[in-house]
N, C-alpha and C. Protein backbone atom coordinates (compact mmCIF):
# COMPACT_ATOMS: atom_id res chain seq x y z
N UNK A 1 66.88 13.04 0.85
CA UNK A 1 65.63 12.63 0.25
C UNK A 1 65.65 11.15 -0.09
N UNK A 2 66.70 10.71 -0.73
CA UNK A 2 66.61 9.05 -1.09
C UNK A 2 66.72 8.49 -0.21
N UNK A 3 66.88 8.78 1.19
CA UNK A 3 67.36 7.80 2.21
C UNK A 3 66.29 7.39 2.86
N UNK A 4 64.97 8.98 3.32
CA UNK A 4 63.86 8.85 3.45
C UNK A 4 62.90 7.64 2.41
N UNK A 5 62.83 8.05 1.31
CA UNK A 5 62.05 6.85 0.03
C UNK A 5 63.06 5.48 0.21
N UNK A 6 63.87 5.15 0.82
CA UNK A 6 64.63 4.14 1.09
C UNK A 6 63.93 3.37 2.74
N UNK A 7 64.10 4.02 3.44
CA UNK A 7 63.42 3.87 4.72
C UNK A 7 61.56 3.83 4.41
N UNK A 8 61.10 4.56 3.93
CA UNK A 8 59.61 3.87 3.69
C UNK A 8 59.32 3.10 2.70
N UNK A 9 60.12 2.83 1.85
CA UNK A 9 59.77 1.51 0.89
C UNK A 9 60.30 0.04 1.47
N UNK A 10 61.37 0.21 2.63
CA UNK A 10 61.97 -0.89 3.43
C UNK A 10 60.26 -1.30 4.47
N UNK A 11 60.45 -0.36 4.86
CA UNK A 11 59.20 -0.93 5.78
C UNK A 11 57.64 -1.07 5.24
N UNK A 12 57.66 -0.81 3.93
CA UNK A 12 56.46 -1.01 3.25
C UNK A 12 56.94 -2.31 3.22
N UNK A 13 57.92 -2.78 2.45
CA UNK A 13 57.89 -4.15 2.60
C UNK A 13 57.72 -4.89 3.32
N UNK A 14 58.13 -4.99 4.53
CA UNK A 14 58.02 -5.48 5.59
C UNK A 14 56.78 -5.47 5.95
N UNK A 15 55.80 -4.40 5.62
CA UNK A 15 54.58 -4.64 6.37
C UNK A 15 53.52 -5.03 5.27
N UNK A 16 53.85 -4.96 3.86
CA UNK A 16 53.07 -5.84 3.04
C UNK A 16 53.50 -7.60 2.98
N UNK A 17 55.07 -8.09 3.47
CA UNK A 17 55.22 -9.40 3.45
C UNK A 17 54.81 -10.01 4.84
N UNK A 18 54.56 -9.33 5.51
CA UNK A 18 54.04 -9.88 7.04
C UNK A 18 52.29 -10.36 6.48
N UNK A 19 52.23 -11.80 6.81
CA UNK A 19 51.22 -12.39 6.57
C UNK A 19 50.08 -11.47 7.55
N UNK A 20 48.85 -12.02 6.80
CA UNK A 20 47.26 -11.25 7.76
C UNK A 20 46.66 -12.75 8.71
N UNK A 21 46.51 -12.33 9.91
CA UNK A 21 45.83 -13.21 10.65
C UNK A 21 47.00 -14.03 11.25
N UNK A 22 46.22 -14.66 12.27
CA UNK A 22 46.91 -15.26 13.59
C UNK A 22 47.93 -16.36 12.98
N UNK A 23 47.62 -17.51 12.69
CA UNK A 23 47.90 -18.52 12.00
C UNK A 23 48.60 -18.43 10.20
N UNK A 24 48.58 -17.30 9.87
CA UNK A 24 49.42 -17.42 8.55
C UNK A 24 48.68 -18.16 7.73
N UNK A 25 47.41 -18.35 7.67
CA UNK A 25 46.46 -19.61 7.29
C UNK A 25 45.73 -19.00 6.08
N UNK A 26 45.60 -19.44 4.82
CA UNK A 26 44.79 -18.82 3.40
C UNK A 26 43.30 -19.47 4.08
N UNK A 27 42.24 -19.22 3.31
CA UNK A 27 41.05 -20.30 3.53
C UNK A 27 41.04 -21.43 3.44
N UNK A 28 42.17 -22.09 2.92
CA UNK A 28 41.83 -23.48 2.74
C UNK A 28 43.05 -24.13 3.67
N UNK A 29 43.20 -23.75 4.69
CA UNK A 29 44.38 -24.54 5.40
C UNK A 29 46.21 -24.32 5.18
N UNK A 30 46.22 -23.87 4.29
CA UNK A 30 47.55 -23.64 3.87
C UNK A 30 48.61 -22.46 4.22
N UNK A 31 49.77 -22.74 4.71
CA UNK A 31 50.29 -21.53 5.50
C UNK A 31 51.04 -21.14 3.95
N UNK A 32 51.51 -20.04 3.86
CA UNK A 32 52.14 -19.05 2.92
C UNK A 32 53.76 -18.75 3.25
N UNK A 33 54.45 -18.71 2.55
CA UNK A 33 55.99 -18.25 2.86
C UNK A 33 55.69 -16.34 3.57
N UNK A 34 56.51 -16.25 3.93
CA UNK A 34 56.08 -14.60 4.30
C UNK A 34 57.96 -14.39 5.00
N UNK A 35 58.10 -12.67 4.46
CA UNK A 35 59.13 -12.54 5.43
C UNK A 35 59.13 -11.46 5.93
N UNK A 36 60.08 -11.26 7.34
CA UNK A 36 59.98 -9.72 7.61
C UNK A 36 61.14 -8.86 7.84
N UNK A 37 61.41 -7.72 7.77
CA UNK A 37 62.65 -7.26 7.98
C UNK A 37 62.61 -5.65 9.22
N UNK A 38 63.79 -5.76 9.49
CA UNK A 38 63.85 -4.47 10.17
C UNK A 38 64.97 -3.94 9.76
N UNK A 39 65.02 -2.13 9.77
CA UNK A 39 65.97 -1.18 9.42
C UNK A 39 66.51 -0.62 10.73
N UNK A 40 67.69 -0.36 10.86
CA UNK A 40 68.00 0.83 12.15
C UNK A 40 69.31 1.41 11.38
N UNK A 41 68.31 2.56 11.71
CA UNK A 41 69.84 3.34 11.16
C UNK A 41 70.73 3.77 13.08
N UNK A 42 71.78 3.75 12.60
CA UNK A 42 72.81 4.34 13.85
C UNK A 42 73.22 5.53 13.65
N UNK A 43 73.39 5.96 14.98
CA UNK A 43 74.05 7.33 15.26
C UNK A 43 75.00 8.21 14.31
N UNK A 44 75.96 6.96 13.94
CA UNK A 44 76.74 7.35 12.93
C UNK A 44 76.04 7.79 11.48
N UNK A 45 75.00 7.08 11.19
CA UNK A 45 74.20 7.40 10.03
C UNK A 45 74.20 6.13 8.88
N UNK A 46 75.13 5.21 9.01
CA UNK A 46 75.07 3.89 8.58
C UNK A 46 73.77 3.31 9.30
N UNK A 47 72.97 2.20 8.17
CA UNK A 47 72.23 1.40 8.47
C UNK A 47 72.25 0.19 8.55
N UNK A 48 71.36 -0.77 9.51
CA UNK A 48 71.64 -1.99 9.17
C UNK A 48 70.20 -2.95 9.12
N UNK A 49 70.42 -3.82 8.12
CA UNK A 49 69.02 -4.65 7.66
C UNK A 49 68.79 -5.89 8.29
N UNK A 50 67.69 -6.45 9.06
CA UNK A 50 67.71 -7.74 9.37
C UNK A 50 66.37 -8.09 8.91
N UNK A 51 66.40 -9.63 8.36
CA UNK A 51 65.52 -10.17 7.30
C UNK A 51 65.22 -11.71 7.92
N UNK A 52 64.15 -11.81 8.39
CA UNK A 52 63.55 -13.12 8.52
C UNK A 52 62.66 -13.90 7.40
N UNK A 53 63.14 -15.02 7.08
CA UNK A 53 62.00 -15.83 6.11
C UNK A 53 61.37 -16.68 7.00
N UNK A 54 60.45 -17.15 5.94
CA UNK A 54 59.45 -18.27 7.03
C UNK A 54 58.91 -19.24 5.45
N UNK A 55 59.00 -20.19 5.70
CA UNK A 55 58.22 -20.67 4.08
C UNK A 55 57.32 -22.08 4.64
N UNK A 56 56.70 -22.13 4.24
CA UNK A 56 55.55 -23.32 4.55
C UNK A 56 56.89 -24.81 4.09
N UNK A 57 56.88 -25.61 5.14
CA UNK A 57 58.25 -26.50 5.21
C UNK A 57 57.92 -27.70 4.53
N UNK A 58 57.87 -28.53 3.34
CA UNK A 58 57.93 -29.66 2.15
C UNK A 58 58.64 -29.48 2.20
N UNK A 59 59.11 -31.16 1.81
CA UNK A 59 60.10 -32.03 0.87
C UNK A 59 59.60 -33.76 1.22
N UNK A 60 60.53 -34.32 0.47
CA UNK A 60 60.59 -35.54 0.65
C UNK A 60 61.88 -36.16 -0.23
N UNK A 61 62.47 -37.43 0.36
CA UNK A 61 63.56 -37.62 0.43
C UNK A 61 63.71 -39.19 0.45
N UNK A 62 64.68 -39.81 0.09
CA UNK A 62 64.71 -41.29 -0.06
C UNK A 62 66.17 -41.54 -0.20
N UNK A 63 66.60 -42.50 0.48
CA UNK A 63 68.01 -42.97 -0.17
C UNK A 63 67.67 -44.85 0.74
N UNK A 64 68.69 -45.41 0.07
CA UNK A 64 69.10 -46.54 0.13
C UNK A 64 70.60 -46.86 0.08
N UNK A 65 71.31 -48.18 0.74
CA UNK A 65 72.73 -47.75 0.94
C UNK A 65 72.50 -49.77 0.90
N UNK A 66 73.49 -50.45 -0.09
CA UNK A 66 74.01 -51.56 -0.22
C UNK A 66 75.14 -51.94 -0.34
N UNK A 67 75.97 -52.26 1.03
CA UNK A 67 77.15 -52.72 0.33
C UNK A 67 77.60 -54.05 0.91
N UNK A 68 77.69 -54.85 -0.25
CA UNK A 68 77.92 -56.47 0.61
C UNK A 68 79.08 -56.28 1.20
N UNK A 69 79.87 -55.48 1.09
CA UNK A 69 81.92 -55.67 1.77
C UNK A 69 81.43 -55.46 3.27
N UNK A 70 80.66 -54.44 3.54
CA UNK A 70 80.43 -53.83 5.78
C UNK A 70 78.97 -54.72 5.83
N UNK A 71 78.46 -55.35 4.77
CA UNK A 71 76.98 -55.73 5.09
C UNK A 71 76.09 -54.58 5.35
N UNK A 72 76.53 -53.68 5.24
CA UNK A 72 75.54 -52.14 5.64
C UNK A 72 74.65 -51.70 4.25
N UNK A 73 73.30 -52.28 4.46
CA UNK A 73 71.41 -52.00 4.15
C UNK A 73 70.90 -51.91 5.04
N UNK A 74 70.66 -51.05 4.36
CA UNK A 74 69.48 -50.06 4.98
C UNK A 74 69.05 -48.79 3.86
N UNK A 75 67.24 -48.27 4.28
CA UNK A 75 66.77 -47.44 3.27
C UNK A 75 66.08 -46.56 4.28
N UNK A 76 65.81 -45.53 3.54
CA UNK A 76 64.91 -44.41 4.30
C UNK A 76 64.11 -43.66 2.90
N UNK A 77 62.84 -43.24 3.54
CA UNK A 77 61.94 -42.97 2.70
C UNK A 77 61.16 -41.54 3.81
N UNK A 78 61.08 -40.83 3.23
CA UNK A 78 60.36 -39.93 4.22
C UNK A 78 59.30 -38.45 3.72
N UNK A 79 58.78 -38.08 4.16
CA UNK A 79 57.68 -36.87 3.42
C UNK A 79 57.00 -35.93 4.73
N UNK A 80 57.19 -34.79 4.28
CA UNK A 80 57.17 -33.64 5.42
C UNK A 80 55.98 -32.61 4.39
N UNK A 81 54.94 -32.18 4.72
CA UNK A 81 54.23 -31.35 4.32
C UNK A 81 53.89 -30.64 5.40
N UNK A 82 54.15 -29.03 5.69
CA UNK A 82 54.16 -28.23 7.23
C UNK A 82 54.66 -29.12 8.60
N UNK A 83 53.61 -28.92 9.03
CA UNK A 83 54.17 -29.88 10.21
C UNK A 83 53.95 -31.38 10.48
N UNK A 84 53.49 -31.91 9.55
CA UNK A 84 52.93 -33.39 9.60
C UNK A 84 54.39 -34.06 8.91
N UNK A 85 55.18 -34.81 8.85
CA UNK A 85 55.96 -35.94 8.70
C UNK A 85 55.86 -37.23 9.03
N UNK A 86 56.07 -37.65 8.18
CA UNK A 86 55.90 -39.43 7.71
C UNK A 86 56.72 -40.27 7.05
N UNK A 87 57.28 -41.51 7.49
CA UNK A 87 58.05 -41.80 6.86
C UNK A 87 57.96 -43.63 7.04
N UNK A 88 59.55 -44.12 6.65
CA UNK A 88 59.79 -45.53 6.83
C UNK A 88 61.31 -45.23 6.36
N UNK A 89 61.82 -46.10 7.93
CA UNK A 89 63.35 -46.84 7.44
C UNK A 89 63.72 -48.28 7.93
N UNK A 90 64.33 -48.86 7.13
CA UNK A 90 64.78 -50.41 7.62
C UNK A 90 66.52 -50.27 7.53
N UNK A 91 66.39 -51.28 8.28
CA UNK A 91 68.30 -51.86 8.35
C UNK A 91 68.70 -53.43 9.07
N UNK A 92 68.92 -53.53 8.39
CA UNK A 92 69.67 -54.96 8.44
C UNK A 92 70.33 -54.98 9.90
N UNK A 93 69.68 -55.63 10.69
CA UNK A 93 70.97 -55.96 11.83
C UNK A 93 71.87 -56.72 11.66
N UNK A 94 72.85 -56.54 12.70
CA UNK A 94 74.35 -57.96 12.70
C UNK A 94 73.74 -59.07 12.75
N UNK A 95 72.43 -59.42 13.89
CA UNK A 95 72.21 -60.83 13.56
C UNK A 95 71.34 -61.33 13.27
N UNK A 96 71.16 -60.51 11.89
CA UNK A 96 70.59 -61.09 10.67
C UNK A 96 69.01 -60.46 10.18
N UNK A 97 68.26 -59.99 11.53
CA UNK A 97 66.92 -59.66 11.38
C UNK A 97 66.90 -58.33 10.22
N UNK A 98 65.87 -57.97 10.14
CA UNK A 98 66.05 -56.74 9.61
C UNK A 98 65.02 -55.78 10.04
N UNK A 99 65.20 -54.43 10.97
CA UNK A 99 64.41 -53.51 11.68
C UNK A 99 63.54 -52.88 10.59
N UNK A 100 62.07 -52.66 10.45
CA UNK A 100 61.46 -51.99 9.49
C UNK A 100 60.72 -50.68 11.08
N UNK A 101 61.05 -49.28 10.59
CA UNK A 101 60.25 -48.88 11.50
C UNK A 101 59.47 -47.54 10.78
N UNK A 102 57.81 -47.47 10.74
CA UNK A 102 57.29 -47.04 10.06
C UNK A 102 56.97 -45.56 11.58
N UNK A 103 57.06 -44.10 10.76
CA UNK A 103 56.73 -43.52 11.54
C UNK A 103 56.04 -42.12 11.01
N UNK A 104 55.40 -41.33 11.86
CA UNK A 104 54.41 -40.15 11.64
C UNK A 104 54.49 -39.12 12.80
N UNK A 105 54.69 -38.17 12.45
CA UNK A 105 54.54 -37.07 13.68
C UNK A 105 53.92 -35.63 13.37
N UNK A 106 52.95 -35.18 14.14
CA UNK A 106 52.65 -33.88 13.87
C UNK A 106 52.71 -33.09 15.16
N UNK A 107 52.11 -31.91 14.41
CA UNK A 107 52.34 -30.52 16.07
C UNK A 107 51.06 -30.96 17.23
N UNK A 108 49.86 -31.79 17.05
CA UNK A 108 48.77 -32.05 17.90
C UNK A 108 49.00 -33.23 18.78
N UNK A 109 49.58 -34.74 17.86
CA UNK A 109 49.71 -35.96 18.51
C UNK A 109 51.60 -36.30 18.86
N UNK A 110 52.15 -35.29 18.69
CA UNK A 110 53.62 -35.71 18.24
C UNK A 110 54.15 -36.78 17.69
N UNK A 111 55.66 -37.62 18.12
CA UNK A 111 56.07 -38.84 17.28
C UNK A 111 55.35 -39.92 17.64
N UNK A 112 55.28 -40.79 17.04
CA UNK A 112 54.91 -42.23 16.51
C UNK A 112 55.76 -43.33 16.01
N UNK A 113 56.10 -44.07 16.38
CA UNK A 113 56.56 -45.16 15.50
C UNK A 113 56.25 -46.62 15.77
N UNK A 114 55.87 -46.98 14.68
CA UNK A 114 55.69 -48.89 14.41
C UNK A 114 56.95 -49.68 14.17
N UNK A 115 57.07 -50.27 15.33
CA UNK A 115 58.90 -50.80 15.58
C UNK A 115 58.50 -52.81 15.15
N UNK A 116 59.04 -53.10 13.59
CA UNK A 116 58.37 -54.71 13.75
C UNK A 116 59.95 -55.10 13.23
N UNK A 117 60.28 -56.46 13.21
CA UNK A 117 61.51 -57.12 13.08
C UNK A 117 61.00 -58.16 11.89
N UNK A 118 61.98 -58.43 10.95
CA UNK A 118 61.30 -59.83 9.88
C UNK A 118 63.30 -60.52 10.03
N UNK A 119 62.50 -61.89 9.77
CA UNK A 119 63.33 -62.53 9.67
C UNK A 119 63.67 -63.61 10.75
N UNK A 120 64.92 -64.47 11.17
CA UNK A 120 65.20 -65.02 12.19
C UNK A 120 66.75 -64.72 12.27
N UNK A 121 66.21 -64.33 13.91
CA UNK A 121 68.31 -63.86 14.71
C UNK A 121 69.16 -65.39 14.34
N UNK A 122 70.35 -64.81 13.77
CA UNK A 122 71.44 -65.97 13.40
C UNK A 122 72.44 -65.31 14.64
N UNK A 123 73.07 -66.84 15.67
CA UNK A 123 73.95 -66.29 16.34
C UNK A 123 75.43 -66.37 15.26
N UNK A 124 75.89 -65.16 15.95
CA UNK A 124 77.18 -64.60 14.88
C UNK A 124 78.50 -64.66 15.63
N UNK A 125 79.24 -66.08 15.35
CA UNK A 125 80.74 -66.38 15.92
C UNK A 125 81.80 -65.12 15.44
N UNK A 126 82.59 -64.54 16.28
CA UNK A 126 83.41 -63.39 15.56
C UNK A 126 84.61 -64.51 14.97
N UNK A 127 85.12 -63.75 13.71
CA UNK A 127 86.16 -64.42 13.22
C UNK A 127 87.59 -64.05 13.90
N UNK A 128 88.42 -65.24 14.43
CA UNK A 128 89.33 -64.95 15.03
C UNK A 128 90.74 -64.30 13.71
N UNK A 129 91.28 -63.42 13.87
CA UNK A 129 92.80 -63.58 13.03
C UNK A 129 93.88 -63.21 14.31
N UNK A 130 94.69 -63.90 13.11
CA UNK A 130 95.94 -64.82 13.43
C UNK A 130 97.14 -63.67 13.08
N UNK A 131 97.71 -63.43 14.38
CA UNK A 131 98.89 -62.24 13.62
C UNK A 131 100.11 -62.61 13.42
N UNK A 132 100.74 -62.77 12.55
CA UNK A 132 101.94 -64.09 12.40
C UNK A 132 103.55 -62.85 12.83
């Protein structure tokens, strides 16, 4: 008896967290987390559960990195709401400029990026050492 009320409350779930409609879409544009699962029981009489999530995909994220000893700056800035992402990162090149590249991508137009340079290229003599 419990195994039965175990097996239809598994798949009640499953079929109340399975979103309604094509697109996973509320009225106002917005997709919903939703998950789904499946039961099989085996021959032997052991069962086994498999569980998919899905969650509408945000975040956003930033770091920056300075260190005068490697000369290594550079920053990143970035923001993801479903499938649209947007961002900006720069970095210092070796000779001297510094890359700013601003970018955007979604599921209709895909990636994008605005590739501009500031500054003026310094030519860069390597330092010789001397192994005594």
């Amino acid at each position: 008896m419990s195994l039965k009320v175990f097996l239809v409350l598994a798949i009640f779930a499953a079929v109340s967290a399975r979103p309604q409609g094509h697109g996973h879409d509320d009225h106002h544009g917005h997709e919903h987390a939703y998950s789904s699962q499946s039961i099989k029981q085996h021959h032997d009489g052991h069962l086994t559960k498999h569980v998919e999530y899905y969650g509408h995909p945000k975040y956003e994220f930033a770091y920056e990195v300075k260190d005068p000893h490697t000369h290594d700056m550079k920053h990143q800035h970035e923001h993801r709401d479903g499938d649209v992402v947007k961002g900006e990162y720069a970095l210092h090149q070796p000779d001297g400029t510094v890359r700013i590249v601003k970018y955007h991508a979604d599921k209709k137009t895909g990636f994008h990026a605005d590739v501009k340079y500031e500054g003026h290229s310094k030519h860069i003599v390597p330092e010789h050492h001397h192994h005594h």
